[in-house]
C-alpha atoms as a PDB file:
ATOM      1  CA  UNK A   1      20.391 -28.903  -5.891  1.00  0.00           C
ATOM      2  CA  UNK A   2      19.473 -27.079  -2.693  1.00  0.00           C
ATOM      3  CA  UNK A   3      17.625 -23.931  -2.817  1.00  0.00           C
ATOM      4  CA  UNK A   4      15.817 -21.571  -0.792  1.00  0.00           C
ATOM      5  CA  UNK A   5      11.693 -21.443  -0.380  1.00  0.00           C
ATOM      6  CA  UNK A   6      11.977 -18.414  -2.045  1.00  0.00           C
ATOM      7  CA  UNK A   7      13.829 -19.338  -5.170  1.00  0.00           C
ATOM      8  CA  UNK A   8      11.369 -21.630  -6.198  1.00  0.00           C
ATOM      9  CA  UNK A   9       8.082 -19.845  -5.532  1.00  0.00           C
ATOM     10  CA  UNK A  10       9.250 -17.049  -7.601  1.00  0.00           C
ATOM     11  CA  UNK A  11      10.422 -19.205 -10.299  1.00  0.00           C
ATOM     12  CA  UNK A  12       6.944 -20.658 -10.303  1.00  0.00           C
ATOM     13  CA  UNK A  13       5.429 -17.358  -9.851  1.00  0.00           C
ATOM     14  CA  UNK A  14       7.201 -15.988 -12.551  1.00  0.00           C
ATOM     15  CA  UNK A  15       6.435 -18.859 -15.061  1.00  0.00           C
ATOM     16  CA  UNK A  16       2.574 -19.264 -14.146  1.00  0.00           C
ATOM     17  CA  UNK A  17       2.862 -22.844 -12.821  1.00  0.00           C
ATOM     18  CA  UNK A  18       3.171 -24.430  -8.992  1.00  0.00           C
ATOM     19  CA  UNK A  19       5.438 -26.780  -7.391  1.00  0.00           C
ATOM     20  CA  UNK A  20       4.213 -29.417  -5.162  1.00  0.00           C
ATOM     21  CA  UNK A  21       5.441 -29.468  -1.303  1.00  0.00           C
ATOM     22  CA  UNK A  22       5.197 -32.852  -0.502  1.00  0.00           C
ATOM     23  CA  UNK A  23       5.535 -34.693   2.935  1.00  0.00           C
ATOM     24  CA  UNK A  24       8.560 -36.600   3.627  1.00  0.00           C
ATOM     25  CA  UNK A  25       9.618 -38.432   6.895  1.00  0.00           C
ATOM     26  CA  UNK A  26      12.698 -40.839   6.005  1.00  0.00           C
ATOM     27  CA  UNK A  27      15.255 -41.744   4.187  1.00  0.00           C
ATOM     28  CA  UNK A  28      13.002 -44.110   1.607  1.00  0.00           C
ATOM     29  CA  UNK A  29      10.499 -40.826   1.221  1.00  0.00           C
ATOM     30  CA  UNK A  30      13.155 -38.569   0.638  1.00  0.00           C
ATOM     31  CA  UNK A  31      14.663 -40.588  -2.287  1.00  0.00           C
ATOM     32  CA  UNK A  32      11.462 -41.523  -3.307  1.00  0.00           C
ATOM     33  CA  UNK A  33      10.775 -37.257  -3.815  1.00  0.00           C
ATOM     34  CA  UNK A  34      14.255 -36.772  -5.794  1.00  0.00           C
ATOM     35  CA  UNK A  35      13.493 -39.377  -7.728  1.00  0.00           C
ATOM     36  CA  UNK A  36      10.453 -38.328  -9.179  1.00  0.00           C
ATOM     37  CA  UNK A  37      11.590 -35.159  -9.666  1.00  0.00           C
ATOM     38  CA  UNK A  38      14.769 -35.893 -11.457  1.00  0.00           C
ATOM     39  CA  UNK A  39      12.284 -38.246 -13.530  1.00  0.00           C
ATOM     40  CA  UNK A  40      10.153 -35.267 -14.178  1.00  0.00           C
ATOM     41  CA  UNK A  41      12.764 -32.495 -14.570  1.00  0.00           C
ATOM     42  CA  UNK A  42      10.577 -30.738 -11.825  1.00  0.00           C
ATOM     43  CA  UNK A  43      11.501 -28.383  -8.701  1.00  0.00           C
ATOM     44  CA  UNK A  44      10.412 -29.893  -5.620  1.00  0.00           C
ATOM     45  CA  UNK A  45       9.543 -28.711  -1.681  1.00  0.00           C
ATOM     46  CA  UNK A  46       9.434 -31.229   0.360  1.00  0.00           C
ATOM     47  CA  UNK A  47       7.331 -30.642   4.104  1.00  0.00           C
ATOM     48  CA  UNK A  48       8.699 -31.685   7.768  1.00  0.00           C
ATOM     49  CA  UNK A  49       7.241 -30.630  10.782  1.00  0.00           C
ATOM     50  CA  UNK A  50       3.854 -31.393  11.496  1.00  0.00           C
ATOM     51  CA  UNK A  51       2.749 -32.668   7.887  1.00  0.00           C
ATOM     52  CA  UNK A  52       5.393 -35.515   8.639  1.00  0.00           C
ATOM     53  CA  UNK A  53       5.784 -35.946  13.000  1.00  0.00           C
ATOM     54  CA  UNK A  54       8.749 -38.811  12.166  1.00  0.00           C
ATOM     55  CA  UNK A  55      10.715 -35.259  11.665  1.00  0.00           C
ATOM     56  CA  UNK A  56      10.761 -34.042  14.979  1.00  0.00           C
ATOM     57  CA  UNK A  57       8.967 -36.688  16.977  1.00  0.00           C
ATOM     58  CA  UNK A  58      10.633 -40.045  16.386  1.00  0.00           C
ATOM     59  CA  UNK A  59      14.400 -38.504  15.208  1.00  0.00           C
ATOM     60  CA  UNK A  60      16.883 -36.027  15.602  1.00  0.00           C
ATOM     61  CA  UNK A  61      15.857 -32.646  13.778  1.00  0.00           C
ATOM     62  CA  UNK A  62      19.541 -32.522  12.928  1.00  0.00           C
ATOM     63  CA  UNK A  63      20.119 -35.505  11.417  1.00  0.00           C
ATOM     64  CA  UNK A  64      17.319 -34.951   9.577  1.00  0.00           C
ATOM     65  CA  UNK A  65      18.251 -31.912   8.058  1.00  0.00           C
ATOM     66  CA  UNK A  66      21.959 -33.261   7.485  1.00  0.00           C
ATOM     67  CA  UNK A  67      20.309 -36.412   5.965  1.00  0.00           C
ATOM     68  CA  UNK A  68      18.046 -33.909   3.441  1.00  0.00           C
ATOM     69  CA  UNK A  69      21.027 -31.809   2.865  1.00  0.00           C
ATOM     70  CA  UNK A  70      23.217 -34.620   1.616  1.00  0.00           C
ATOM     71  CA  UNK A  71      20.584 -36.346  -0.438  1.00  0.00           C
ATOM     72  CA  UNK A  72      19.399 -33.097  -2.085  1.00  0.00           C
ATOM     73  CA  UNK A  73      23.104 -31.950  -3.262  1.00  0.00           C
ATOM     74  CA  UNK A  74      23.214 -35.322  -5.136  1.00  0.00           C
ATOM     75  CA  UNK A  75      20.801 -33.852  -7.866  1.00  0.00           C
ATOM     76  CA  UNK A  76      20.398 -31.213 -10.305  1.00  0.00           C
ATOM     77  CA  UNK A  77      16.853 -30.135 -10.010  1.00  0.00           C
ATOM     78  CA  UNK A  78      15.801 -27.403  -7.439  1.00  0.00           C
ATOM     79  CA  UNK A  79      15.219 -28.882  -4.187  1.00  0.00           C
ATOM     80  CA  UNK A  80      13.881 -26.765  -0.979  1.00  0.00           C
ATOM     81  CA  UNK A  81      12.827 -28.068   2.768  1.00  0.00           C
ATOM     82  CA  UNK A  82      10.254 -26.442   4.553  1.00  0.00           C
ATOM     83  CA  UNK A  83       8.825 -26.253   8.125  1.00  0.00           C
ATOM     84  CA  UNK A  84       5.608 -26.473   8.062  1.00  0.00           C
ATOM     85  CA  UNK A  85       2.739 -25.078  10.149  1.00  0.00           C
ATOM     86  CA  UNK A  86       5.419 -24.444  12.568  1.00  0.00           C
ATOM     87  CA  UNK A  87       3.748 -23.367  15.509  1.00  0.00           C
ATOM     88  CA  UNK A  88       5.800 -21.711  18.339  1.00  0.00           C
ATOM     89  CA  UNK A  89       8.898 -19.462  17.970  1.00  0.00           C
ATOM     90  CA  UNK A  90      11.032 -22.280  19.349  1.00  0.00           C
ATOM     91  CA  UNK A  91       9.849 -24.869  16.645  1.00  0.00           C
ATOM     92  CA  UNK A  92      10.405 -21.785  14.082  1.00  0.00           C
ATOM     93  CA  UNK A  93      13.936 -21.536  15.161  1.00  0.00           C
ATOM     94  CA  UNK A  94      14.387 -25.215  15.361  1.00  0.00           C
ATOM     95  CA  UNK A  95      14.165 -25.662  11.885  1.00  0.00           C
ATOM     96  CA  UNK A  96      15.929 -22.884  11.010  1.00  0.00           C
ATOM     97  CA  UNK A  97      18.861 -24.026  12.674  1.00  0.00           C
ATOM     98  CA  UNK A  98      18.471 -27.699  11.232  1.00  0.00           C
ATOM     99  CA  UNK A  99      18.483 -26.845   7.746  1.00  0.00           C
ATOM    100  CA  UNK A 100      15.636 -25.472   6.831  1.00  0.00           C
ATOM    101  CA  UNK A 101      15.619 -23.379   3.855  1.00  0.00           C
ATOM    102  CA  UNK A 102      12.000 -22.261   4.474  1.00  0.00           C
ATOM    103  CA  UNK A 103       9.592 -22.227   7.246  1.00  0.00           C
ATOM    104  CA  UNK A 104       6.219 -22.028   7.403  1.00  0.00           C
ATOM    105  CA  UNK A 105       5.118 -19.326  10.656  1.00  0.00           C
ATOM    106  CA  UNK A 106       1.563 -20.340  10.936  1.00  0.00           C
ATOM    107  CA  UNK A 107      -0.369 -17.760  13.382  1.00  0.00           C
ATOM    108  CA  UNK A 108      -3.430 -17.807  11.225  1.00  0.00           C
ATOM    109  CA  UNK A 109      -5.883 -17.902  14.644  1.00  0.00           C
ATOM    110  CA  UNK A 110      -4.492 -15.013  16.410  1.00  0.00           C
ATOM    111  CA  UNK A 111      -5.898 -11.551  15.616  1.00  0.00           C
ATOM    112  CA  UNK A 112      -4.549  -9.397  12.819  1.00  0.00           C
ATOM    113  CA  UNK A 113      -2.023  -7.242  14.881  1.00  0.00           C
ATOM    114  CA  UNK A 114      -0.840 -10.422  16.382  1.00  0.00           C
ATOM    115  CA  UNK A 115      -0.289 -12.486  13.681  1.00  0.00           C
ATOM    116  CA  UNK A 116       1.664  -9.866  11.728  1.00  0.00           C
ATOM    117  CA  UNK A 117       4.054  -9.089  14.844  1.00  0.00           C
ATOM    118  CA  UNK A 118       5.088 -12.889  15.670  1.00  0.00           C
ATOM    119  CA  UNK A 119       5.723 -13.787  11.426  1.00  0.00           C
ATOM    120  CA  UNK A 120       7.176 -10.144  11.250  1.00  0.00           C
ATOM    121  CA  UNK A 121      10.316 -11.239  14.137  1.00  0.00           C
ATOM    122  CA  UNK A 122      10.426 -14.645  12.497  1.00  0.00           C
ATOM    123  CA  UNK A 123      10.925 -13.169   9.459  1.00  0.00           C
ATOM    124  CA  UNK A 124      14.236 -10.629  10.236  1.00  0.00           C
ATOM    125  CA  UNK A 125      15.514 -14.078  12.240  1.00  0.00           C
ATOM    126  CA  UNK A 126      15.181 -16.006   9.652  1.00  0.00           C
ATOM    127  CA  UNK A 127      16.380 -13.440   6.661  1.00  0.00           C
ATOM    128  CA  UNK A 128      19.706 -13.353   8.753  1.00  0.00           C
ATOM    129  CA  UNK A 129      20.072 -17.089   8.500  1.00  0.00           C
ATOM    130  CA  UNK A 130      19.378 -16.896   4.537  1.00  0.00           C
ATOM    131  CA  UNK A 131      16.053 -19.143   4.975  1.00  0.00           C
ATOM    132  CA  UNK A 132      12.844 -17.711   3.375  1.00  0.00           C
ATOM    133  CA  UNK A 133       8.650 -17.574   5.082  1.00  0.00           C
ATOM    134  CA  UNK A 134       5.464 -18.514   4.585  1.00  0.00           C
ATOM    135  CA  UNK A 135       2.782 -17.296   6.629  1.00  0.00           C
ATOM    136  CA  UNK A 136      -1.177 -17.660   6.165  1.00  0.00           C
ATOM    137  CA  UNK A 137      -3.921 -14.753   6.417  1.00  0.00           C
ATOM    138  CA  UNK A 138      -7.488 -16.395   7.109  1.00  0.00           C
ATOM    139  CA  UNK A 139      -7.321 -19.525   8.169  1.00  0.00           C
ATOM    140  CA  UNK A 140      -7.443 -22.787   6.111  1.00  0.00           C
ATOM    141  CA  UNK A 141      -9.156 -25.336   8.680  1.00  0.00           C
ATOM    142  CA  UNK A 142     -10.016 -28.958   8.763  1.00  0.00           C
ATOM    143  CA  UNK A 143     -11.690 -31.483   6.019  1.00  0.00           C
ATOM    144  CA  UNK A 144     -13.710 -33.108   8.951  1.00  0.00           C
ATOM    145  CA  UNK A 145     -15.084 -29.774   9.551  1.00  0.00           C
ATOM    146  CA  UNK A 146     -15.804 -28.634   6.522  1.00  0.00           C
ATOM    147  CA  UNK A 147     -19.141 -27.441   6.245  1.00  0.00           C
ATOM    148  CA  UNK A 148     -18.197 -25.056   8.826  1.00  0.00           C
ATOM    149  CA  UNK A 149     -14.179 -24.285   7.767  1.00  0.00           C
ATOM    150  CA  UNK A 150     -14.584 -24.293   4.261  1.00  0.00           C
ATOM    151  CA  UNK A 151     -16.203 -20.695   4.367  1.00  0.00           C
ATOM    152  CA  UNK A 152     -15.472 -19.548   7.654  1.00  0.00           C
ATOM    153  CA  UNK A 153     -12.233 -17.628   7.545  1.00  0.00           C
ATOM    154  CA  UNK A 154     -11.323 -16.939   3.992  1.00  0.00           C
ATOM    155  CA  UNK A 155      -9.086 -14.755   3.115  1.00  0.00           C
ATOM    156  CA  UNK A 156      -9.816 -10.500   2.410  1.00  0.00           C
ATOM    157  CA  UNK A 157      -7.591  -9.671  -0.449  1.00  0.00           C
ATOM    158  CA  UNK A 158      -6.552  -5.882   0.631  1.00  0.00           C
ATOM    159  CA  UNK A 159      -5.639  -7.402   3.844  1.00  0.00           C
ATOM    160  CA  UNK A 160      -3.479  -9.943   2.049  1.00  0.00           C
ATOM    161  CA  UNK A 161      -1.318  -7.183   0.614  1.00  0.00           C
ATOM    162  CA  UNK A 162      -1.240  -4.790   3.835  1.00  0.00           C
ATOM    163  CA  UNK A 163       0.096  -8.009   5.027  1.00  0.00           C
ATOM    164  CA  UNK A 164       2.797  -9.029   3.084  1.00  0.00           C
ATOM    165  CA  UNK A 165       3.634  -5.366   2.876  1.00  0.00           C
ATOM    166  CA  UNK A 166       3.742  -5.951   6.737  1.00  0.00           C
ATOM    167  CA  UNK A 167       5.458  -8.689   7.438  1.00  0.00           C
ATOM    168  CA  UNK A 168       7.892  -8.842   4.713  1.00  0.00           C
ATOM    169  CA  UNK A 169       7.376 -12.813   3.601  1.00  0.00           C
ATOM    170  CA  UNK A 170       8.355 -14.370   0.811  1.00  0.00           C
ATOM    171  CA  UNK A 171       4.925 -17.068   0.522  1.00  0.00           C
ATOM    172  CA  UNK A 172       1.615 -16.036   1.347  1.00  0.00           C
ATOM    173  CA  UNK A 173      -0.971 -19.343   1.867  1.00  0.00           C
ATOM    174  CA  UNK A 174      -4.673 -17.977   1.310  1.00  0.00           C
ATOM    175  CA  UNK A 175      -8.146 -19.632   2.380  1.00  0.00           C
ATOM    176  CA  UNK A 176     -10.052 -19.642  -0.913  1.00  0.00           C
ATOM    177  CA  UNK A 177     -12.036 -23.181   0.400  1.00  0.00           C
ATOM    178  CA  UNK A 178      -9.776 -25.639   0.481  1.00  0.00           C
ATOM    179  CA  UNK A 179      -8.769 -27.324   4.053  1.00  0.00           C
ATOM    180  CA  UNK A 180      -6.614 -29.779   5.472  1.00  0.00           C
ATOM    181  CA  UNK A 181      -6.570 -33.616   5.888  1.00  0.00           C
ATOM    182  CA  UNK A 182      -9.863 -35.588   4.285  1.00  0.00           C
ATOM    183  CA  UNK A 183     -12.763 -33.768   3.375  1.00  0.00           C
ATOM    184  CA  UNK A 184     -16.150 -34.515   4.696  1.00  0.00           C
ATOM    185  CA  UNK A 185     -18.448 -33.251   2.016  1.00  0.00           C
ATOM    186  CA  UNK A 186     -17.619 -32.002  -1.857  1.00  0.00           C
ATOM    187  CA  UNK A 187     -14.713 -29.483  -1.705  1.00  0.00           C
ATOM    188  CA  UNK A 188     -15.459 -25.875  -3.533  1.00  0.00           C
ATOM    189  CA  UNK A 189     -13.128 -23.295  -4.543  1.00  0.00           C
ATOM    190  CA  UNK A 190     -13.478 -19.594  -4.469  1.00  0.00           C
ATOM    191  CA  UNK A 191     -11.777 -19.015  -7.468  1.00  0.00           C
ATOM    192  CA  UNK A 192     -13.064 -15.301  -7.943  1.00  0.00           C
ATOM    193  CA  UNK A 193     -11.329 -14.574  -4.498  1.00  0.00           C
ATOM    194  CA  UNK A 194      -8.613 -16.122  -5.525  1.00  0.00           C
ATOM    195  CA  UNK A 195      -8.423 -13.786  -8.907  1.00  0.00           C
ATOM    196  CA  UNK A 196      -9.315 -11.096  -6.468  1.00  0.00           C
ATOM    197  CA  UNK A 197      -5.972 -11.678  -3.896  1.00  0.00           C
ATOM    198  CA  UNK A 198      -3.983 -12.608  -7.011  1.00  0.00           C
ATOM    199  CA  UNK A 199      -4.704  -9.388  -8.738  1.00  0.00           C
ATOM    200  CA  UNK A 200      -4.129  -7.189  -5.535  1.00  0.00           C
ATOM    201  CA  UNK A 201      -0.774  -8.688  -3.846  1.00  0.00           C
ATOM    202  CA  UNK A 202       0.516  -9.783  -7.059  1.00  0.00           C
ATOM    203  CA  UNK A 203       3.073 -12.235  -5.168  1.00  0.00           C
ATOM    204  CA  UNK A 204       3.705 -16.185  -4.933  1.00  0.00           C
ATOM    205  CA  UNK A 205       0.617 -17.347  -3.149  1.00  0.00           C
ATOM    206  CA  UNK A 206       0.419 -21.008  -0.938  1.00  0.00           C
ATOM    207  CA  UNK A 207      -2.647 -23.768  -1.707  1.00  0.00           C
ATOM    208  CA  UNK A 208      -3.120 -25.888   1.569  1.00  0.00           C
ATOM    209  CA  UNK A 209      -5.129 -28.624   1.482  1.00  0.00           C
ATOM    210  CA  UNK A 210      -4.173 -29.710  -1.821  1.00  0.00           C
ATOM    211  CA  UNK A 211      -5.480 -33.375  -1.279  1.00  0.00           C
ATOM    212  CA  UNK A 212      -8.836 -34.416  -2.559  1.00  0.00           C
ATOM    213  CA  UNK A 213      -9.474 -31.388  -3.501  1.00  0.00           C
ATOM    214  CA  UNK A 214      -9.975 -32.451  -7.506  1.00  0.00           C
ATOM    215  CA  UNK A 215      -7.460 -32.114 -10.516  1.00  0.00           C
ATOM    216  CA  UNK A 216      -9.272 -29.447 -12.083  1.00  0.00           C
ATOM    217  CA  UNK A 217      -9.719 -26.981  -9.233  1.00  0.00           C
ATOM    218  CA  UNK A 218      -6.258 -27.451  -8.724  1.00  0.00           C
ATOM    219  CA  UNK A 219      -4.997 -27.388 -12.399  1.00  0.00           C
ATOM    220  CA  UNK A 220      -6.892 -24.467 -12.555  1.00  0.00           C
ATOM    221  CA  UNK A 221      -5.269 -22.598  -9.091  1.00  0.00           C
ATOM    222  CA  UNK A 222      -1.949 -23.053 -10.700  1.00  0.00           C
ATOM    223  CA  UNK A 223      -2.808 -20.763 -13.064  1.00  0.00           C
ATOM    224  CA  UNK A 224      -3.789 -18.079 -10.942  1.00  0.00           C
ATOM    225  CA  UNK A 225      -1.220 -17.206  -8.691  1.00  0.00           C
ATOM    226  CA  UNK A 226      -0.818 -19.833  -7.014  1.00  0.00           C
ATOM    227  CA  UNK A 227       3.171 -20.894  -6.965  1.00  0.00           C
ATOM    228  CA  UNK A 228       3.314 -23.988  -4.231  1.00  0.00           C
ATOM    229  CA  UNK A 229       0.480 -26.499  -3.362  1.00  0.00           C
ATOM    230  CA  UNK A 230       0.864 -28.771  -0.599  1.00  0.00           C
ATOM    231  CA  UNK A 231      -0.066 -32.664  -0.696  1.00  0.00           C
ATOM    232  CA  UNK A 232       0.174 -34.835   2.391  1.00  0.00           C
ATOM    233  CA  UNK A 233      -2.674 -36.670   2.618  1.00  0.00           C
ATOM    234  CA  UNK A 234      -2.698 -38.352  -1.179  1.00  0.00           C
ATOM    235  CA  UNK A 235       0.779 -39.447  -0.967  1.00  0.00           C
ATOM    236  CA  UNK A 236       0.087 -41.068   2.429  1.00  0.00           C
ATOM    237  CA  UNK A 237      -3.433 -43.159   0.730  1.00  0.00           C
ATOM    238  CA  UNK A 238      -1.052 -43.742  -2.361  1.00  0.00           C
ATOM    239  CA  UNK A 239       1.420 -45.622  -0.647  1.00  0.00           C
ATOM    240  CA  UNK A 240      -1.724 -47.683   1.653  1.00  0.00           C
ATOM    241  CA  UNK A 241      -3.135 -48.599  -1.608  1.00  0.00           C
ATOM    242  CA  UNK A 242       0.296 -49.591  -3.025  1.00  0.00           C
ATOM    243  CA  UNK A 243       0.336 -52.006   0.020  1.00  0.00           C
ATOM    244  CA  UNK A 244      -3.610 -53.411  -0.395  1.00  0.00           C
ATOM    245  CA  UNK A 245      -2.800 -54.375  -4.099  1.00  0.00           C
ATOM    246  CA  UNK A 246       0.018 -55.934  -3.681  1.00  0.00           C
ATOM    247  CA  UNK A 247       0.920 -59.852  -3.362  1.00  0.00           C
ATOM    248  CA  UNK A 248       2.844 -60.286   0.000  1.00  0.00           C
ATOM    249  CA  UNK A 249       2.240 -63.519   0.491  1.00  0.00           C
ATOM    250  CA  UNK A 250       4.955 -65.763   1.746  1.00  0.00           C
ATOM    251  CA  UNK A 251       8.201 -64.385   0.433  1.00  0.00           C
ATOM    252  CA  UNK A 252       7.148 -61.555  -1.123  1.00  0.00           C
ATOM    253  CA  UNK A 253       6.545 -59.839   2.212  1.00  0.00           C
ATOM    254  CA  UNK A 254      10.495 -58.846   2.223  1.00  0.00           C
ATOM    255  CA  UNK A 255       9.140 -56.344  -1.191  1.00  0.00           C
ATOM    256  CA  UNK A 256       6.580 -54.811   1.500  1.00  0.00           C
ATOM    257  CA  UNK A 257       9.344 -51.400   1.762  1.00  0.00           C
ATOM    258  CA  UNK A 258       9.697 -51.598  -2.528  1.00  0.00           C
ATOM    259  CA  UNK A 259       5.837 -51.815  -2.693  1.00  0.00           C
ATOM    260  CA  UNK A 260       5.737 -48.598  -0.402  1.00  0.00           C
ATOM    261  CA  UNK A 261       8.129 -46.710  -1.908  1.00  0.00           C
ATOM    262  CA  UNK A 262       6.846 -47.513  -5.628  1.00  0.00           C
ATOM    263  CA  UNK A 263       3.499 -46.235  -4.543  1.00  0.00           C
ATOM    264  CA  UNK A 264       4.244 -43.068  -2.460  1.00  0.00           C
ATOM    265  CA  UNK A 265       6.742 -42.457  -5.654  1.00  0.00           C
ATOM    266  CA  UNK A 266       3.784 -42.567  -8.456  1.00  0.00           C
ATOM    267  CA  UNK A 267       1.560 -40.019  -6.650  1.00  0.00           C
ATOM    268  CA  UNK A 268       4.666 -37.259  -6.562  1.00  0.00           C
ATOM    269  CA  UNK A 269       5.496 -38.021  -9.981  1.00  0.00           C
ATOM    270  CA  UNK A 270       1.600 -37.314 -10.521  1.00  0.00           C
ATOM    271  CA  UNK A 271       1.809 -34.264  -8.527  1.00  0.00           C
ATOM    272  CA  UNK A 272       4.137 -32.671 -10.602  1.00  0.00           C
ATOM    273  CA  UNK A 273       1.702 -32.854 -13.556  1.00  0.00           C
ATOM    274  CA  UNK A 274      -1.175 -31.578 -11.636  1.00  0.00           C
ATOM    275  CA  UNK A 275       0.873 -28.514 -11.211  1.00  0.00           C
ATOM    276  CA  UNK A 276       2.325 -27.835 -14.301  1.00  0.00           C
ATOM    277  CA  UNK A 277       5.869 -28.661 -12.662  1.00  0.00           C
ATOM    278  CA  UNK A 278       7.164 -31.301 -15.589  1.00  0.00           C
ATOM    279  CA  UNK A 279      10.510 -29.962 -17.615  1.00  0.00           C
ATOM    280  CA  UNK A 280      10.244 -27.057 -15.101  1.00  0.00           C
ATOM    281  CA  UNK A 281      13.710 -27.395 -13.267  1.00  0.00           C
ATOM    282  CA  UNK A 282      16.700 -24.860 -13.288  1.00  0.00           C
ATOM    283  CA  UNK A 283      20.632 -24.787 -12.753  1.00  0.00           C
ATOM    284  CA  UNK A 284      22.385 -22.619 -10.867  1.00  0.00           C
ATOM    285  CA  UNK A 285      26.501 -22.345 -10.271  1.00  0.00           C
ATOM    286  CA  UNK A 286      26.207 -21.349  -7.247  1.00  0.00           C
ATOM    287  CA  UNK A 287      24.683 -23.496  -4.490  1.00  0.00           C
ATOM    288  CA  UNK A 288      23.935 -23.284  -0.616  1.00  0.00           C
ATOM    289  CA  UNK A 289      26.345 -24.572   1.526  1.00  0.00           C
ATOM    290  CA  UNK A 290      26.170 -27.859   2.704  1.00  0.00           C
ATOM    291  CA  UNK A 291      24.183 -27.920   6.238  1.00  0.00           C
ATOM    292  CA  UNK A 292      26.623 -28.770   9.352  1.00  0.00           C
ATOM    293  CA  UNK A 293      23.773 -30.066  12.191  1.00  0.00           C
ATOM    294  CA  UNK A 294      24.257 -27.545  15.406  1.00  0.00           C
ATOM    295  CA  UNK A 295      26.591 -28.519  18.376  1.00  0.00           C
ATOM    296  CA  UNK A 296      25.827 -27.122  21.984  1.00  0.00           C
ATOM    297  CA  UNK A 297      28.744 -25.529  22.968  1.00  0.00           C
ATOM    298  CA  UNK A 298      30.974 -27.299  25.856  1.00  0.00           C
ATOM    299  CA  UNK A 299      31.615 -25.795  28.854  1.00  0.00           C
END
């Protein structure tokens, strides 16, 4: 069942638990992701765009979002794609008209005034097309940087609120000390700033960096505000480590994709746990249309 960003961070928000965003970059991952959650009874976002470059590098944006439309219509648990971290206004548009129902506008490193004018124009675009935003105030950085990142541009909770007041978004992804990718040192969560944005903005709020960063610190975020927690990296060591334990010798190298898919499949189906998403899922009658990929007009 295809849904917007929005619908399911407030549903989360609303219920005091988090749904995992998850990276998906084919067919097999896709199915993989509805799987689980079907298993699980759990809403689901799954992440294209930079968290997965087989969406816009190695195929067709549209077919991708036609491919993600179809699949996602063939189940009854809340479904939403988003954009993530996309970059420029062209990417930003891009997925909106591919079938995105939810970008992420990620001007983090520009300065205050800056950041909240480029999300702000985004954000009417994209409100006309019926697709929701995230944005990010502070910055969440790198794991291989993290003595340095993990403190260095965390996020002021007033000026979370002034900007969602600002900007009009519908997400909000905070620093609090997590960061992207593998971390290089132990990972440590500001969980009083956290309580402190929560308590002031009092509005679905984004976890990046949701790999390695321990059960319990994120158990414990998805109590606190936080409505959507993105995992990349895990599902991507999941699915190696599916691979190293298996037996592919002689015939049993045609299983290699089944091995894959079994693996990548386990660590959603975990991640849905981790986040209090289990027995989560809603209906709706009413559903979004189905997506019809973009055709340049003929001269």
């Amino acid at each position: 069942m295809l849904v917007t960003l929005k619908e399911i961070v407030d549903h989360a928000y609303a219920n005091h638990y988090a749904v995992p965003a998850v990276g998906a970059g084919d067919e097999s991952q896709i199915r993989a992701v509805l799987e689980a959650a079907e298993d699980a009874n759990a809403p689901v976002i799954m992440l294209g765009g930079r968290a997965t470059r087989a969406v816009f590098d190695h195929a067709d944006p549209a077919y991708f979002g036609y491919m993600f439309h179809d699949l996602a219509n063939q189940v009854d648990v809340p479904v939403a794609l988003c954009l993530d971290h996309s970059p420029t206004f062209e990417d930003a548009v891009r997925g909106i008209r591919n079938g995105y129902t939810g970008i992420m506008v990620d001007r983090s490193m520009l300065p205050y005034e800056e950041n909240v004018a480029k999300v702000k124009e985004l954000v009417r675009i994209a409100a006309a097309a019926g697709v929701s935003v995230e944005a990010e105030i502070g910055h969440v950085g790198r794991g291989a940087n993290y003595a340095v990142d993990g403190t260095a541009m965390l996020t002021d909770p007033q000026q979370a609120k002034q900007f969602i007041e600002e900007t009009g978004i519908d997400a909000l992804a905070v620093a609090i000390g997590t960061a992207h990718g593998q971390y290089v040192g132990t990972p440590k969560l500001h969980f009083d700033r956290l309580e402190a944005i929560n308590e002031a903005c009092k509005f679905p709020l984004v976890l990046h960096g949701g790999s390695g960063t321990g059960d319990d610190n994120i158990h414990k975020a998805c109590t606190m505000g936080i409505s959507k927690v993105n995992i990349v990296t895990d599902l991507w060591k999941a699915t190696v480590r599916a691979l190293e334990e298996a037996d592919l010798t002689g015939g049993n190298i045609y299983d290699v994709y089944r091995y894959a898919y079994n693996g990548y499949k386990k660590q959603v189906a975990y991640s849905f746990e981790l986040t209090g998403a289990v027995g989560k899922a809603w209906r709706k009658e009413r559903r979004l249309p189905r997506f019809v990929p973009y055709q340049k007009p003929q001269k």
